[in-house]
PDB file of N, CA and C in Angstrom:
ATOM      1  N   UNK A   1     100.867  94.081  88.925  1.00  0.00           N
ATOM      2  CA  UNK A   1     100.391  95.452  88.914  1.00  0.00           C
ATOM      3  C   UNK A   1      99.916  95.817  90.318  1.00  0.00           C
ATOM      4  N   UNK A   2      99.919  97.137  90.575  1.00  0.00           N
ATOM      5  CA  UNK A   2      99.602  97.089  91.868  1.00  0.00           C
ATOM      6  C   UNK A   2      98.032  97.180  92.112  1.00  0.00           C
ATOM      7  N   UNK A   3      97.141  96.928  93.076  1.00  0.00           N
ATOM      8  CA  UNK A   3      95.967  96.559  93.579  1.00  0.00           C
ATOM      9  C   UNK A   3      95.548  97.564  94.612  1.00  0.00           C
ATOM     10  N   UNK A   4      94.225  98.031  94.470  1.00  0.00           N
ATOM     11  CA  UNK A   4      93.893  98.803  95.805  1.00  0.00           C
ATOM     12  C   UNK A   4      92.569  97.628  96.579  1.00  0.00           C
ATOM     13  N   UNK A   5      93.001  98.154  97.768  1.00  0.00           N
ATOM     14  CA  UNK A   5      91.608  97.841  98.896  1.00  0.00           C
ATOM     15  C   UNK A   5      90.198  98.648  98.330  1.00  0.00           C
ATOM     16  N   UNK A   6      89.063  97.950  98.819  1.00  0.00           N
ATOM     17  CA  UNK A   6      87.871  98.584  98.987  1.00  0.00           C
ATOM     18  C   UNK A   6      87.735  99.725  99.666  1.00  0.00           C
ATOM     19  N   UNK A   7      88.671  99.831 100.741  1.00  0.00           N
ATOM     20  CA  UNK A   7      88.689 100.855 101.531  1.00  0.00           C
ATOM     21  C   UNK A   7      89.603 101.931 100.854  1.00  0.00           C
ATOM     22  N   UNK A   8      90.217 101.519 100.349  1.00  0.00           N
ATOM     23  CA  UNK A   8      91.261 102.953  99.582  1.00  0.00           C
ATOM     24  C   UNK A   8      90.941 103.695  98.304  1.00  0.00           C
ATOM     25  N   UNK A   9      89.990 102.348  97.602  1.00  0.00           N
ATOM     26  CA  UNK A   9      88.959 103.053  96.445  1.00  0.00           C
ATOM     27  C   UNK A   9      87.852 103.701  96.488  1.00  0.00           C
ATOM     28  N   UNK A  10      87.076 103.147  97.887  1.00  0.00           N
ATOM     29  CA  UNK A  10      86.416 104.514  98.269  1.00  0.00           C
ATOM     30  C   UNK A  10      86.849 105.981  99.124  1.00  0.00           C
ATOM     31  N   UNK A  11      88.162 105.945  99.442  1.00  0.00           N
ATOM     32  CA  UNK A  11      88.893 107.160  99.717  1.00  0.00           C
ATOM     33  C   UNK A  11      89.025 107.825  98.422  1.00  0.00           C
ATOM     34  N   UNK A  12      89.713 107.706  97.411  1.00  0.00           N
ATOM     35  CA  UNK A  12      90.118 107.803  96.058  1.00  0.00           C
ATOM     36  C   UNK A  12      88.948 108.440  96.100  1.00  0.00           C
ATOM     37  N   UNK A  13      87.685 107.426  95.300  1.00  0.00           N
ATOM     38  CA  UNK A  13      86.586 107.830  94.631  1.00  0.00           C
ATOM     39  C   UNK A  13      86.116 109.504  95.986  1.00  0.00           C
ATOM     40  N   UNK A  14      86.264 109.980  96.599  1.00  0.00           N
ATOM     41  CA  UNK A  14      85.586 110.485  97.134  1.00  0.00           C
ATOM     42  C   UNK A  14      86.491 112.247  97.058  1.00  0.00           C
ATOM     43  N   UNK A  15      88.036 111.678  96.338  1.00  0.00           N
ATOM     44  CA  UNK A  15      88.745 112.882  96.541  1.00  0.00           C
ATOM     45  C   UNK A  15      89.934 113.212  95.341  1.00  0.00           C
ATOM     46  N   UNK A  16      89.139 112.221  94.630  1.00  0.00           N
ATOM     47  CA  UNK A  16      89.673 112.507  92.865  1.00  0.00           C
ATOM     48  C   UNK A  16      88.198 112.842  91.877  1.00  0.00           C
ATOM     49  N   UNK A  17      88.676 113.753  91.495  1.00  0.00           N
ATOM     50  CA  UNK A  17      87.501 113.815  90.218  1.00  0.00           C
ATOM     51  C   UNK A  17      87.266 112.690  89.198  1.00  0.00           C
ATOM     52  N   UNK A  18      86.188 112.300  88.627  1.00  0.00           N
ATOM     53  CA  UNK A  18      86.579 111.546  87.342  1.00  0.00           C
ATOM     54  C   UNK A  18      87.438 111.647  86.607  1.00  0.00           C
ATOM     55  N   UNK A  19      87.854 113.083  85.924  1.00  0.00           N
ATOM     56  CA  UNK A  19      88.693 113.542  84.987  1.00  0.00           C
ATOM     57  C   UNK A  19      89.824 113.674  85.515  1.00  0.00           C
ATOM     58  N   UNK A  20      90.651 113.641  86.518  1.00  0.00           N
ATOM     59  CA  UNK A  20      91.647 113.426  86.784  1.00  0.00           C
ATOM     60  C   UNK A  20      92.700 112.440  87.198  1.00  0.00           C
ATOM     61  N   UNK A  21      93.593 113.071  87.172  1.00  0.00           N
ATOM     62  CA  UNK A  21      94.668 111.137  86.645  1.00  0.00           C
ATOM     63  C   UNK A  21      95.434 111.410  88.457  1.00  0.00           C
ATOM     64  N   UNK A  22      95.007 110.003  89.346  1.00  0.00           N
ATOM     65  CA  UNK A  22      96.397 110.005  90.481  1.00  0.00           C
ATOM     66  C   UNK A  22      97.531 109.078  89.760  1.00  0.00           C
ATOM     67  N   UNK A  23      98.688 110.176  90.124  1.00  0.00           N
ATOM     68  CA  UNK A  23      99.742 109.482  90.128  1.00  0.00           C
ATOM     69  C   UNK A  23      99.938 108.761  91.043  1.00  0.00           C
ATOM     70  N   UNK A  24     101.030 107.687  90.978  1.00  0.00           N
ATOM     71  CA  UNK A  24     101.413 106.706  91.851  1.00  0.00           C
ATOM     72  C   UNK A  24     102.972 106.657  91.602  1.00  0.00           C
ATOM     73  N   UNK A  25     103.107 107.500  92.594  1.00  0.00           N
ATOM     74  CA  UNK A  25     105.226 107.298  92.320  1.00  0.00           C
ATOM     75  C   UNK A  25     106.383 106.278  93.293  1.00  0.00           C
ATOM     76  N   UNK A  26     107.092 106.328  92.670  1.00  0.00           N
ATOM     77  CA  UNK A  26     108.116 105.686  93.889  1.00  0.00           C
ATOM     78  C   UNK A  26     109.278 106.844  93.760  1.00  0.00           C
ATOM     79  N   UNK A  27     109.930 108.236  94.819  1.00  0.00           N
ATOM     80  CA  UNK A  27     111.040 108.736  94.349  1.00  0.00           C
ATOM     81  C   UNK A  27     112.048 108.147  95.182  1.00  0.00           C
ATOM     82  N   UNK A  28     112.806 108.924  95.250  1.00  0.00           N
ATOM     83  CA  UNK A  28     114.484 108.683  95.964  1.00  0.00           C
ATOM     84  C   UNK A  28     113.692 109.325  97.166  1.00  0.00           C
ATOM     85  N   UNK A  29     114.759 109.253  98.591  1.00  0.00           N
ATOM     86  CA  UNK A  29     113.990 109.553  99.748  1.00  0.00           C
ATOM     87  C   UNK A  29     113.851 109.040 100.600  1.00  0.00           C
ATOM     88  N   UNK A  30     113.944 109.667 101.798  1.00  0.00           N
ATOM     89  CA  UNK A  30     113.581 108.879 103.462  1.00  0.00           C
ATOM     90  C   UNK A  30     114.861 108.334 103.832  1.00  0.00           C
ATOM     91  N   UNK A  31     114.758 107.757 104.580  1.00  0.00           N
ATOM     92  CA  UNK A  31     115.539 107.064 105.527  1.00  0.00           C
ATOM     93  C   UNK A  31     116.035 105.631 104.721  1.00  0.00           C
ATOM     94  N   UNK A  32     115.110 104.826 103.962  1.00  0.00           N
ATOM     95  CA  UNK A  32     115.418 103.793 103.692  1.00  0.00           C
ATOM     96  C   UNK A  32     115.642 103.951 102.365  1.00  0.00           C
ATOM     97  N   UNK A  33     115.586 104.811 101.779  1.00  0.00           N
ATOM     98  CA  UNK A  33     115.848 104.985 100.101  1.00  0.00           C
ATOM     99  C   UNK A  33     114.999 105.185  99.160  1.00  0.00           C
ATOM    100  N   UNK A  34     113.483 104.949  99.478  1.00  0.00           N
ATOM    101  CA  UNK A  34     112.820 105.047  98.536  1.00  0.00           C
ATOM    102  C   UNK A  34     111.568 105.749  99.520  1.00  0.00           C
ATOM    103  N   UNK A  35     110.670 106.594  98.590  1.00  0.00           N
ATOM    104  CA  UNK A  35     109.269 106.792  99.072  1.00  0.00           C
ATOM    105  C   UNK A  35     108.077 106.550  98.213  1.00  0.00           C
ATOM    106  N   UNK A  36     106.792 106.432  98.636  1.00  0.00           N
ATOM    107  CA  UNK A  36     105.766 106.014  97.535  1.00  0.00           C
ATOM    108  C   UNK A  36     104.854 108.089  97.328  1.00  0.00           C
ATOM    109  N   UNK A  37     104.723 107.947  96.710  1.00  0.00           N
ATOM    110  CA  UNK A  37     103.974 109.502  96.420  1.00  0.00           C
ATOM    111  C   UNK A  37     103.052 109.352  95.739  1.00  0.00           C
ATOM    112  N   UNK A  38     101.873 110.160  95.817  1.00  0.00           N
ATOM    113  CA  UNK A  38     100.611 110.363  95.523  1.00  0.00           C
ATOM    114  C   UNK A  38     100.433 111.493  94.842  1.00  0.00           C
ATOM    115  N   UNK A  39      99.873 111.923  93.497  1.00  0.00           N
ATOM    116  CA  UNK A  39      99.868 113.236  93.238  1.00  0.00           C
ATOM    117  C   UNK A  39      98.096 113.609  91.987  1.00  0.00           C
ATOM    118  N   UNK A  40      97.641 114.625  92.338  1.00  0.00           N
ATOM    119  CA  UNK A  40      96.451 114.396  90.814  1.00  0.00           C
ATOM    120  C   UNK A  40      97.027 115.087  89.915  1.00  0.00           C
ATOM    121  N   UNK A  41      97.253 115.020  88.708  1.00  0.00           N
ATOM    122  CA  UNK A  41      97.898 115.370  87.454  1.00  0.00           C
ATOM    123  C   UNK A  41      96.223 116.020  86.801  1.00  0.00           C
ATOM    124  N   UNK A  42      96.613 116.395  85.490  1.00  0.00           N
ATOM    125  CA  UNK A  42      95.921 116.351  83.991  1.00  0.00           C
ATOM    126  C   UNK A  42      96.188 115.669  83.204  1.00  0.00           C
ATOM    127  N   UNK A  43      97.338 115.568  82.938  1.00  0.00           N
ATOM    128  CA  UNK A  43      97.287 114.536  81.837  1.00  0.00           C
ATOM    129  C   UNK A  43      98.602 113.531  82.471  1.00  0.00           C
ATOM    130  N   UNK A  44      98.656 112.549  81.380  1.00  0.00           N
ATOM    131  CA  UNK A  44      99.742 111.187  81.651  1.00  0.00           C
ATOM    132  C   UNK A  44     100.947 111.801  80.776  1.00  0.00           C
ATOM    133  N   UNK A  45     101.835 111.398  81.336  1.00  0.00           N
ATOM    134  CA  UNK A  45     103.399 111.648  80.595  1.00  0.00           C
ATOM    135  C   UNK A  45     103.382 110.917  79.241  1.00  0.00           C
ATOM    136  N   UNK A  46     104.333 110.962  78.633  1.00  0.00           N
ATOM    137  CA  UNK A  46     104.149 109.754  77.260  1.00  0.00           C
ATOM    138  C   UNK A  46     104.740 108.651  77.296  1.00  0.00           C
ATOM    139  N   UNK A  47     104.908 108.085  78.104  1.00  0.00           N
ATOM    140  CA  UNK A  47     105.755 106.863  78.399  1.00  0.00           C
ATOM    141  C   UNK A  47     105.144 106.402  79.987  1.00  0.00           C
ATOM    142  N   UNK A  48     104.028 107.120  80.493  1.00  0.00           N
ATOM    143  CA  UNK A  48     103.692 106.534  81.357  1.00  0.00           C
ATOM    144  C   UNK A  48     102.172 105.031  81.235  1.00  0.00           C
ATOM    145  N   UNK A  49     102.030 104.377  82.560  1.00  0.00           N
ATOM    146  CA  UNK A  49     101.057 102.906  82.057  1.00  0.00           C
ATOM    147  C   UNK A  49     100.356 103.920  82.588  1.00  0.00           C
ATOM    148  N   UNK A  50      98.540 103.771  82.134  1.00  0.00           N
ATOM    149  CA  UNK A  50      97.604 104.215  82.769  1.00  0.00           C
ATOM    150  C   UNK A  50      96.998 103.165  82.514  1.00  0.00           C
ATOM    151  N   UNK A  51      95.667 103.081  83.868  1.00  0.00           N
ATOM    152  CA  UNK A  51      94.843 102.180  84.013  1.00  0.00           C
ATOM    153  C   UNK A  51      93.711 102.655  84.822  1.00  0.00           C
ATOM    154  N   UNK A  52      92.789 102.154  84.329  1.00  0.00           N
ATOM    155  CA  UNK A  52      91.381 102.396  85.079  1.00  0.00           C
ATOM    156  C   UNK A  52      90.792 101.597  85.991  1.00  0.00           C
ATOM    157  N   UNK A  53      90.614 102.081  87.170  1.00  0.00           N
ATOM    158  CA  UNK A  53      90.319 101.266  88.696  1.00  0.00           C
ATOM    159  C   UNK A  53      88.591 101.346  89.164  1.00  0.00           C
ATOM    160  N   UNK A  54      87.973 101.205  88.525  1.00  0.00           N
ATOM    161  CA  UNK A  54      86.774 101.406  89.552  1.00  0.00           C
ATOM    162  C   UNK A  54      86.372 103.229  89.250  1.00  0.00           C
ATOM    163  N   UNK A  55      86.645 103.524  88.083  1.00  0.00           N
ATOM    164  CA  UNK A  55      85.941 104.991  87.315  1.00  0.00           C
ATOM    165  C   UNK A  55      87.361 105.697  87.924  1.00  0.00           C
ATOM    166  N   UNK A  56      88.576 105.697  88.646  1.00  0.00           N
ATOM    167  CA  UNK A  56      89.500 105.957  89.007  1.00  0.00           C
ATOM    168  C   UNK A  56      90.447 106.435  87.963  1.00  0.00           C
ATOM    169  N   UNK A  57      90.851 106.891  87.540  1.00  0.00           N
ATOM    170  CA  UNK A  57      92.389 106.918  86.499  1.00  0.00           C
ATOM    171  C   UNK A  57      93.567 107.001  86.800  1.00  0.00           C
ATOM    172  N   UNK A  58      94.557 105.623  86.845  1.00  0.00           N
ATOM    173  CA  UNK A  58      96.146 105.959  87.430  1.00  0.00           C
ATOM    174  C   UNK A  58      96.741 105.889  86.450  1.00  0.00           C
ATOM    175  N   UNK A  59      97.877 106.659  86.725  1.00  0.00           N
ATOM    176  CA  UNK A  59      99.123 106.455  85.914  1.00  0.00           C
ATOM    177  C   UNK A  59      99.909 106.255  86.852  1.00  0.00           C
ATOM    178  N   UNK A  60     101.144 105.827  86.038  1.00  0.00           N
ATOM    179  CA  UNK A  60     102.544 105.588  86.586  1.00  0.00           C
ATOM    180  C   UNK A  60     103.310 105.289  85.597  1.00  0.00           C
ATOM    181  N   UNK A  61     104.732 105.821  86.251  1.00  0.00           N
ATOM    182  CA  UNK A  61     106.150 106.000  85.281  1.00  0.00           C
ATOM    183  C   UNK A  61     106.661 104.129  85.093  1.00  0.00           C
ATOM    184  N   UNK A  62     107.107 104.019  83.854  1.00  0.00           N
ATOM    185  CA  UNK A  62     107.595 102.597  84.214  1.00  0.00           C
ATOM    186  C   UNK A  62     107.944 101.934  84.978  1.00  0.00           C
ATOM    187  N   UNK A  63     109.290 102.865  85.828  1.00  0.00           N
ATOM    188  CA  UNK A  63     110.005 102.522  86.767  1.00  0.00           C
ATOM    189  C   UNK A  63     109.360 102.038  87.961  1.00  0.00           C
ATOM    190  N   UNK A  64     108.492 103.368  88.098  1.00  0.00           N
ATOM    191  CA  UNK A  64     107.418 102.906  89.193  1.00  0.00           C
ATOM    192  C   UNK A  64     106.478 102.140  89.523  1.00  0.00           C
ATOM    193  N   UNK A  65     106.188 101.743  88.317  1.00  0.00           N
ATOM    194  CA  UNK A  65     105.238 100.496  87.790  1.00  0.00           C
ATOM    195  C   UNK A  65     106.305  99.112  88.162  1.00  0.00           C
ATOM    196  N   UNK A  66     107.353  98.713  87.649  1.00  0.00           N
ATOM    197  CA  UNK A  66     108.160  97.993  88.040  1.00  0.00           C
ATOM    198  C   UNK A  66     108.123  97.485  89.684  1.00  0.00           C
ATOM    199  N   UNK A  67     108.409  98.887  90.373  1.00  0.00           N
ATOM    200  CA  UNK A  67     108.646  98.868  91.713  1.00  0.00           C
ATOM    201  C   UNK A  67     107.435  98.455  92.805  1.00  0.00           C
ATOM    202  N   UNK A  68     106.299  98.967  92.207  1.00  0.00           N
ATOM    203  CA  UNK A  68     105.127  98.627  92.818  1.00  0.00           C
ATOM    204  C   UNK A  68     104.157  97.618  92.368  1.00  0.00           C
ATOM    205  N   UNK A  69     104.851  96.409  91.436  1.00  0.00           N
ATOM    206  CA  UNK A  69     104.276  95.592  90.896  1.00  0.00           C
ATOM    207  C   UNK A  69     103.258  94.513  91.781  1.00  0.00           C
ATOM    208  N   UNK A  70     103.723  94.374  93.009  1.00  0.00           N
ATOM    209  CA  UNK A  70     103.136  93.402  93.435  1.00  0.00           C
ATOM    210  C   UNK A  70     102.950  94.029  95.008  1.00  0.00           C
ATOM    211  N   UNK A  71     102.252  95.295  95.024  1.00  0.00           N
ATOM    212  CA  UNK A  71     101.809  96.236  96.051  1.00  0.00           C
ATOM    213  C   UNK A  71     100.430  96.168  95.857  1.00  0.00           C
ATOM    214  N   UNK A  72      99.690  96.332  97.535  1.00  0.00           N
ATOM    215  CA  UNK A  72      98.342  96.528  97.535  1.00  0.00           C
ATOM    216  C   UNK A  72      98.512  98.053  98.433  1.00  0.00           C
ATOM    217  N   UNK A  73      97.552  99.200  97.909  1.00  0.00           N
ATOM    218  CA  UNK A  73      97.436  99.588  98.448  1.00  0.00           C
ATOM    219  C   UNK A  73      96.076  99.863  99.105  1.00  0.00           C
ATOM    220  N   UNK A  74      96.432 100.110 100.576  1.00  0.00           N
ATOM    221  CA  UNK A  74      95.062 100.330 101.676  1.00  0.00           C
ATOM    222  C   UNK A  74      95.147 102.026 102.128  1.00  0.00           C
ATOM    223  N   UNK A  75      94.132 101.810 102.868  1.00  0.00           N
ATOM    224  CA  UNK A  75      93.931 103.082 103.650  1.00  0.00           C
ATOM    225  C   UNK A  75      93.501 102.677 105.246  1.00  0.00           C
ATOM    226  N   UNK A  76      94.193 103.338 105.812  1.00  0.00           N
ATOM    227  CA  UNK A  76      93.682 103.307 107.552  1.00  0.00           C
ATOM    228  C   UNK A  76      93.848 104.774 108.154  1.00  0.00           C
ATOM    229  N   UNK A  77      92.587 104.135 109.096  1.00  0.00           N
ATOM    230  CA  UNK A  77      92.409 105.492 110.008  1.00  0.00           C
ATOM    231  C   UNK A  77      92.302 104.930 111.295  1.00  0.00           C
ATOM    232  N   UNK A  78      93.152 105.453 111.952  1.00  0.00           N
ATOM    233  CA  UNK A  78      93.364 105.007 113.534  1.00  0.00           C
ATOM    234  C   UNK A  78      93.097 106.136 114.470  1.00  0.00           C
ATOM    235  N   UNK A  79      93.317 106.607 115.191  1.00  0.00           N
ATOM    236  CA  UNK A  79      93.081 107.425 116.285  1.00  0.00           C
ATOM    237  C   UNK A  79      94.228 108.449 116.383  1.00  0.00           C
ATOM    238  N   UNK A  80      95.823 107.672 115.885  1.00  0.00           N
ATOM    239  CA  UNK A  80      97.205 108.635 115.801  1.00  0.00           C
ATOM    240  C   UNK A  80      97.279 109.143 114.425  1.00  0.00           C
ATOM    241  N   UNK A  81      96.844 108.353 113.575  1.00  0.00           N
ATOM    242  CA  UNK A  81      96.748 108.859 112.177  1.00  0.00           C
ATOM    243  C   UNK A  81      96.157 108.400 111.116  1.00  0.00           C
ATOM    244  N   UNK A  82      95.845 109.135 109.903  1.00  0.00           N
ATOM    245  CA  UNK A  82      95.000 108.417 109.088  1.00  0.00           C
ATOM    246  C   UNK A  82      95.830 108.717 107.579  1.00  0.00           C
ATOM    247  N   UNK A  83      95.598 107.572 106.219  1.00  0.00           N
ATOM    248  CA  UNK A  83      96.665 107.760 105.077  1.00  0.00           C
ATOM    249  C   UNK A  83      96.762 106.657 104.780  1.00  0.00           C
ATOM    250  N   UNK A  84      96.792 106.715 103.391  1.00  0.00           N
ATOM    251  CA  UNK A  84      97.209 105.449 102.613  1.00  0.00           C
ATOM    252  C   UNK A  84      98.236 104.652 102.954  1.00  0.00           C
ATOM    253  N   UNK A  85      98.340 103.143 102.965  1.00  0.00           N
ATOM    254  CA  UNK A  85      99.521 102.231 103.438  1.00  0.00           C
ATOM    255  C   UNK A  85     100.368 101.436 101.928  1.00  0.00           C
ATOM    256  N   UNK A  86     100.714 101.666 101.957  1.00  0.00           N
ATOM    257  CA  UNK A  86     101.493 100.738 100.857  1.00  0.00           C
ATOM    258  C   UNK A  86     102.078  99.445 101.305  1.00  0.00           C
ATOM    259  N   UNK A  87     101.661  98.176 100.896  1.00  0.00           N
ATOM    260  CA  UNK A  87     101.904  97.227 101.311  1.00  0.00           C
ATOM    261  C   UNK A  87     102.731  96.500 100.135  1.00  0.00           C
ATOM    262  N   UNK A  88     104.233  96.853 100.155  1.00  0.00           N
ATOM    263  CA  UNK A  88     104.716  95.938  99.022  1.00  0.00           C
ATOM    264  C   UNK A  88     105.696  94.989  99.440  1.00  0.00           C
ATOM    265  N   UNK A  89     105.279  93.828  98.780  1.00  0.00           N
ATOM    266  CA  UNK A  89     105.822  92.543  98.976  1.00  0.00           C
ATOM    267  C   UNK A  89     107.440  92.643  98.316  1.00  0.00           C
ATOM    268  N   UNK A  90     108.125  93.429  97.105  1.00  0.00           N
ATOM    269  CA  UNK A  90     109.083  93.719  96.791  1.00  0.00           C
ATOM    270  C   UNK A  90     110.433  94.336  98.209  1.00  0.00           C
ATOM    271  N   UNK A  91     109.635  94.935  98.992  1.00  0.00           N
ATOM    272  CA  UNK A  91     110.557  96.034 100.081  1.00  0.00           C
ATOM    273  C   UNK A  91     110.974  95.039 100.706  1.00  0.00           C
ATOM    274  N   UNK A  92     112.221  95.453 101.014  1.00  0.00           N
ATOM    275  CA  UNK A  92     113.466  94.738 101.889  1.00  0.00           C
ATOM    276  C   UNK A  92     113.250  94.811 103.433  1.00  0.00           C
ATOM    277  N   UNK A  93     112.810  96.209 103.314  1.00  0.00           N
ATOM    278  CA  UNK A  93     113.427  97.206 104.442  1.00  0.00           C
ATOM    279  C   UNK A  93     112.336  98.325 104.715  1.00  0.00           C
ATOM    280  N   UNK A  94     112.134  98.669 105.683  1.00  0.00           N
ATOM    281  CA  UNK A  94     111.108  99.792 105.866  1.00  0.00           C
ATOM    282  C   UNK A  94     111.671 100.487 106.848  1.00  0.00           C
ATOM    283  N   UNK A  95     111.434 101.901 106.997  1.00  0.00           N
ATOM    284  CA  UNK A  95     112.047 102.595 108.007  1.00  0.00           C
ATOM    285  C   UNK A  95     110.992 103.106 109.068  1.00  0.00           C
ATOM    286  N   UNK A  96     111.349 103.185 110.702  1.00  0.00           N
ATOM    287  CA  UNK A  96     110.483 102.822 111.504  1.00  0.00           C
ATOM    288  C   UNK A  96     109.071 103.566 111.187  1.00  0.00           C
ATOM    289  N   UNK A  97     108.757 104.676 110.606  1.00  0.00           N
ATOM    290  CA  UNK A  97     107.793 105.463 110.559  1.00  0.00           C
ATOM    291  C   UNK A  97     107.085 105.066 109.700  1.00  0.00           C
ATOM    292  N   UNK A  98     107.209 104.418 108.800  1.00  0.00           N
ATOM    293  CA  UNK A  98     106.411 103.708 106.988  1.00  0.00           C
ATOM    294  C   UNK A  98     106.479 104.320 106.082  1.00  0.00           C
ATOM    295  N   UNK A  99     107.192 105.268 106.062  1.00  0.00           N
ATOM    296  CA  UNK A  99     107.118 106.266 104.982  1.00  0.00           C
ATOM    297  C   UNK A  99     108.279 105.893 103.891  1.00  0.00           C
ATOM    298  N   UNK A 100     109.135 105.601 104.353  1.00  0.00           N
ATOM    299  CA  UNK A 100     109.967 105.046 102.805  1.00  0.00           C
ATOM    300  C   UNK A 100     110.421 103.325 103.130  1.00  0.00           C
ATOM    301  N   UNK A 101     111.055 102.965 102.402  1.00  0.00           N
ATOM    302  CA  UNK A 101     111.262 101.681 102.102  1.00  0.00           C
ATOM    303  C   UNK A 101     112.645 101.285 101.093  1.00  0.00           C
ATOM    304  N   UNK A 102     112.905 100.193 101.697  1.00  0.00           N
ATOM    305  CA  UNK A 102     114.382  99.895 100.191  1.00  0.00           C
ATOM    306  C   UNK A 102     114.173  98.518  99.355  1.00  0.00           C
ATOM    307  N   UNK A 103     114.366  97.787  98.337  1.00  0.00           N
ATOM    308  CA  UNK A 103     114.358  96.988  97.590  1.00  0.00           C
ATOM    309  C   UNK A 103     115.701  96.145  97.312  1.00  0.00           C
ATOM    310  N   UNK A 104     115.553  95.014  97.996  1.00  0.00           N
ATOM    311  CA  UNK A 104     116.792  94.035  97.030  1.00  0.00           C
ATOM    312  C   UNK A 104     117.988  94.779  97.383  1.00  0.00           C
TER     313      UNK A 104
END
């Protein structure tokens, strides 16, 4: 399942409501084929996993759950830019900027 940093759960906690659900996607996209996406919903799809992180609420689509199984995600802030990192051990391939990624 995927895992967040200390540092990315207090980003989260500071810019999600309780009552609202972040999504966690993987779509089609980028350069390398895939992208990770972030979104706050209301409610969960009916076939999506939800799970509770630290008073947090995620969901995710199976598929995406699949794909980001063994992902941590962080957060950094540097001086050129600041944003969540997705660190998944599944990706083949990353394209030079970090923004998408390919699998297998």
């Amino acid at each position: 399942m995927v895992s967040f940093t200390d540092n990315a759960i207090k980003i989260l906690k500071e810019s999600v409501d309780s009552d609202d659900l972040l999504r966690i996607s993987v779509v089609g996209g980028g350069c390398s084929g895939f992208m990770y996406d972030m979104e706050v919903e209301d409610h969960p799809a009916d076939n999506d996993i939800v799970l509770e992180l630290d008073e947090i609420n995620i969901c995710m689509d199976p598929q995406s759950s699949f794909m980001l199984s063994d992902t941590t995600v962080d957060y950094e802030s540097t001086i050129a830019q600041s944003g969540f990192k997705f660190l998944n051990k599944q990706a083949t391939k990353s394209c030079g900027c970090g923004k998408s990624f390919s699998c297998g």
